[in-house]
N, C-alpha and C. Protein backbone atom coordinates (compact mmCIF):
# COMPACT_ATOMS: atom_id res chain seq x y z
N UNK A 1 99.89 97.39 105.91
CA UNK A 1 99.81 96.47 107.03
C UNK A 1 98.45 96.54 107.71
N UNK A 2 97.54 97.58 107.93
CA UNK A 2 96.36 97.86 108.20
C UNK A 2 95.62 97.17 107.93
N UNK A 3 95.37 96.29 106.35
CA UNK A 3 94.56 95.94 105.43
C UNK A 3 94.89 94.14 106.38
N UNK A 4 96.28 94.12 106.31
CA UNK A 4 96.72 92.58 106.82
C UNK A 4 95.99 92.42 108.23
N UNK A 5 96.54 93.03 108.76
CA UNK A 5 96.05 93.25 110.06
C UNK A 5 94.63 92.52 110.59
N UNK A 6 94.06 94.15 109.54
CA UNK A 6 92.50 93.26 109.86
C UNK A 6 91.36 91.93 108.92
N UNK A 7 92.44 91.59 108.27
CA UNK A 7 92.15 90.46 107.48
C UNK A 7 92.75 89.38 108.93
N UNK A 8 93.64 89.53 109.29
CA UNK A 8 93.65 88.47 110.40
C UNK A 8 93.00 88.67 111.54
N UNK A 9 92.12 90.03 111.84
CA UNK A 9 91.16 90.30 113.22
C UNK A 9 90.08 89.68 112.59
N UNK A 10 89.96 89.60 111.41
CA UNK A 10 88.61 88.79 110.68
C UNK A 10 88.59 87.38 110.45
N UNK A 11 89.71 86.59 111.14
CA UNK A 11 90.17 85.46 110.92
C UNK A 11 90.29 85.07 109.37
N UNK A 12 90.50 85.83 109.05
CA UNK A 12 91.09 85.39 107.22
C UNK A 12 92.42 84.57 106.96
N UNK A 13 93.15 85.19 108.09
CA UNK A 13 94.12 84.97 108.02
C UNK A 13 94.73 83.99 109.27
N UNK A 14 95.71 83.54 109.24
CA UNK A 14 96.07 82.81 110.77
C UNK A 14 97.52 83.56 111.40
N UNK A 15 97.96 83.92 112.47
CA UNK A 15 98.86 84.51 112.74
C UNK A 15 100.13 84.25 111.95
N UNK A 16 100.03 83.13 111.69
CA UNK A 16 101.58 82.39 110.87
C UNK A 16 101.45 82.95 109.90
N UNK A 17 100.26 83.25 108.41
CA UNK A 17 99.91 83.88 107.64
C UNK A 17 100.43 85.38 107.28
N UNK A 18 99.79 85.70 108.69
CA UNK A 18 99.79 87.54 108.82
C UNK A 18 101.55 87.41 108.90
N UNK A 19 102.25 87.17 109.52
CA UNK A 19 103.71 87.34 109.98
C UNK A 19 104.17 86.73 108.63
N UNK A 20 104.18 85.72 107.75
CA UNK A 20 104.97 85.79 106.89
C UNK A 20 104.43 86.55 105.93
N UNK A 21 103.51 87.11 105.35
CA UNK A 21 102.50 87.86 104.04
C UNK A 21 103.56 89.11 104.65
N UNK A 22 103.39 89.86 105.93
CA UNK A 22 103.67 90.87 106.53
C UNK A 22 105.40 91.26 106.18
N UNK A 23 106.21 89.48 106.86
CA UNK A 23 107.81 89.81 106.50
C UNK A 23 107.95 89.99 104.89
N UNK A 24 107.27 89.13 103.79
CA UNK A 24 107.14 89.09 102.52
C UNK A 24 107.31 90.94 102.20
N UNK A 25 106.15 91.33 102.31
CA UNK A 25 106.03 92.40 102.30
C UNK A 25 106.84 93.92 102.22
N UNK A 26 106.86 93.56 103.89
CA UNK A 26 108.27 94.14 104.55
C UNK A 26 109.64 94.65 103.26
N UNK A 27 109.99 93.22 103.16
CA UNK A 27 111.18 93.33 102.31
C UNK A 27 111.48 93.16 101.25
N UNK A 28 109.99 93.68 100.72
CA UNK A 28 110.08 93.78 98.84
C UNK A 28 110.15 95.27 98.74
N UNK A 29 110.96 95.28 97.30
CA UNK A 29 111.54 96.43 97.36
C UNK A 29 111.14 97.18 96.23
N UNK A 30 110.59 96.28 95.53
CA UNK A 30 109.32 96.64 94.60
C UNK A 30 108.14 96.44 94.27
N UNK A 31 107.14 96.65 93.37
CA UNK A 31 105.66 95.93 93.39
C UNK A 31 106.28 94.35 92.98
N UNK A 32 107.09 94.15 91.81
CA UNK A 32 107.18 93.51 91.37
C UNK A 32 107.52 92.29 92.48
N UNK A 33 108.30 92.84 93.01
CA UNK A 33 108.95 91.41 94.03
C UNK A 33 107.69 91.31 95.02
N UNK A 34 107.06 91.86 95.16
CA UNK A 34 105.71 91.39 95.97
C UNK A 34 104.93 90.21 95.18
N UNK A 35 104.96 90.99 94.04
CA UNK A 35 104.08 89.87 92.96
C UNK A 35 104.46 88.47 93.15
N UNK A 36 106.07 88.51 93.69
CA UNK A 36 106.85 87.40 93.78
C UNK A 36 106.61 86.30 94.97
N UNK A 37 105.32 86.45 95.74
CA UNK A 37 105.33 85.84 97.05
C UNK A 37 105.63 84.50 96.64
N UNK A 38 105.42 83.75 97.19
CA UNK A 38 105.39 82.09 97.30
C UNK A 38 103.92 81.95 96.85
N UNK A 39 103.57 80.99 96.01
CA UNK A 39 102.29 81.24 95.19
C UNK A 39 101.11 80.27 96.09
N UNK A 40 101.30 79.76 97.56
CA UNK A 40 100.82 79.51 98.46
C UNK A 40 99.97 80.79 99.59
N UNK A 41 100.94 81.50 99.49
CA UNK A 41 100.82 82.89 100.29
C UNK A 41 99.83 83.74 99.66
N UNK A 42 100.28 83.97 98.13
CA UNK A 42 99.34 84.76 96.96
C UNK A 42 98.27 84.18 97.40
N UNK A 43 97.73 83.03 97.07
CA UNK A 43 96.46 82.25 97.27
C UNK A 43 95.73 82.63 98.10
N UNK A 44 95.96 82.73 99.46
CA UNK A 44 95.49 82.84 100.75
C UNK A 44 95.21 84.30 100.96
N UNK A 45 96.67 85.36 100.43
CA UNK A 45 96.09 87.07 100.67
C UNK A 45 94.99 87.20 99.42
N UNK A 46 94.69 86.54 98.23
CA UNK A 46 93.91 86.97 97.51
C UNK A 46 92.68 86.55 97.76
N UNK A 47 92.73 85.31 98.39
CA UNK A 47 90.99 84.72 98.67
C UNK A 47 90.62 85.99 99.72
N UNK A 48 91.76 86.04 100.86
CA UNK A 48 91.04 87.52 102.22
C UNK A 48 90.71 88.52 101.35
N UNK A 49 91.18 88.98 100.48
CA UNK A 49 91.20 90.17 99.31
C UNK A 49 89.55 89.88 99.23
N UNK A 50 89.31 88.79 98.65
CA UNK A 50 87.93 88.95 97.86
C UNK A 50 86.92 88.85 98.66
N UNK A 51 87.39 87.85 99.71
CA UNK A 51 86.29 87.92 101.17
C UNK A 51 85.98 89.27 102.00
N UNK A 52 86.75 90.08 101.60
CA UNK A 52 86.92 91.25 102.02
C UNK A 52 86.58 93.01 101.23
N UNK A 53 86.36 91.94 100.07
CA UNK A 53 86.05 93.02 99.11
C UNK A 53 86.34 94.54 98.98
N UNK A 54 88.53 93.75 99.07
CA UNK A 54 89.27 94.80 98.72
C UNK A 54 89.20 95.89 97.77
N UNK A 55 88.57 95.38 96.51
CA UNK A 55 88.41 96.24 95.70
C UNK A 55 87.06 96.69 94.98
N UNK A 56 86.34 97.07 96.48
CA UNK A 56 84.79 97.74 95.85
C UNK A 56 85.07 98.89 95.74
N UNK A 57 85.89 99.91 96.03
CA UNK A 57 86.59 100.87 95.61
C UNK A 57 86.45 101.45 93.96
N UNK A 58 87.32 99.78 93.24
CA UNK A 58 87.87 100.24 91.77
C UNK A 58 86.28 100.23 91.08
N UNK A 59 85.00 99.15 91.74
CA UNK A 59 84.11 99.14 90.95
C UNK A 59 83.24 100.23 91.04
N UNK A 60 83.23 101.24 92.45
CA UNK A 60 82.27 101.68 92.62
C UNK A 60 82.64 103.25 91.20
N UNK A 61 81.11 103.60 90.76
CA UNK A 61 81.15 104.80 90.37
C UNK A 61 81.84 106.04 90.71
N UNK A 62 82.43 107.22 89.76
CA UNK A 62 82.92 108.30 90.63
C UNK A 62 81.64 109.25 91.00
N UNK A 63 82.04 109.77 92.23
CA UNK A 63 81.14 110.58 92.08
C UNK A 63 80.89 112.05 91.18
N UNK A 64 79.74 112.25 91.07
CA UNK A 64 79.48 113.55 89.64
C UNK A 64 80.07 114.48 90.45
N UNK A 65 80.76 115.80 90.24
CA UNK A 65 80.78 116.68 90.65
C UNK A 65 79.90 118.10 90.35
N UNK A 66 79.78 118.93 91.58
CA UNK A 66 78.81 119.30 91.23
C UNK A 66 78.94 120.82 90.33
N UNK A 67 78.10 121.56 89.96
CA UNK A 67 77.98 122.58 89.04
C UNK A 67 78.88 123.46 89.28
């Protein structure tokens, strides 16, 4: 919810957005049924996703560890 949150303090999102992505959410009971949003909803959390560059994480390098 953190991630939602501030995708809508960033105006990514519109309150109506955040509250249904959020109830969606809420009451999936698996990944899978998330996968399941309304493919209107998907649209909208994935564009904030990329505007947001949810996942510079997976691209960034690990770091070396050291000796």
């Amino acid at each position: 919810m953190q991630t939602l949150d501030e995708m809508r303090d960033r105006c990514l999102l519109t309150d109506e957005q955040h509250a249904e992505i959020g109830a969606w959410v809420s009451q999936a009971r698996t990944p899978e049924a998330i996968l399941a949003m309304p493919e209107g909803l998907w649209r909208t959390l994935e564009l904030a996703s990329v505007l947001m560059d949810v996942d510079a994480d997976l691209r960034r390098e690990p770091p070396l560890s050291g000796p």
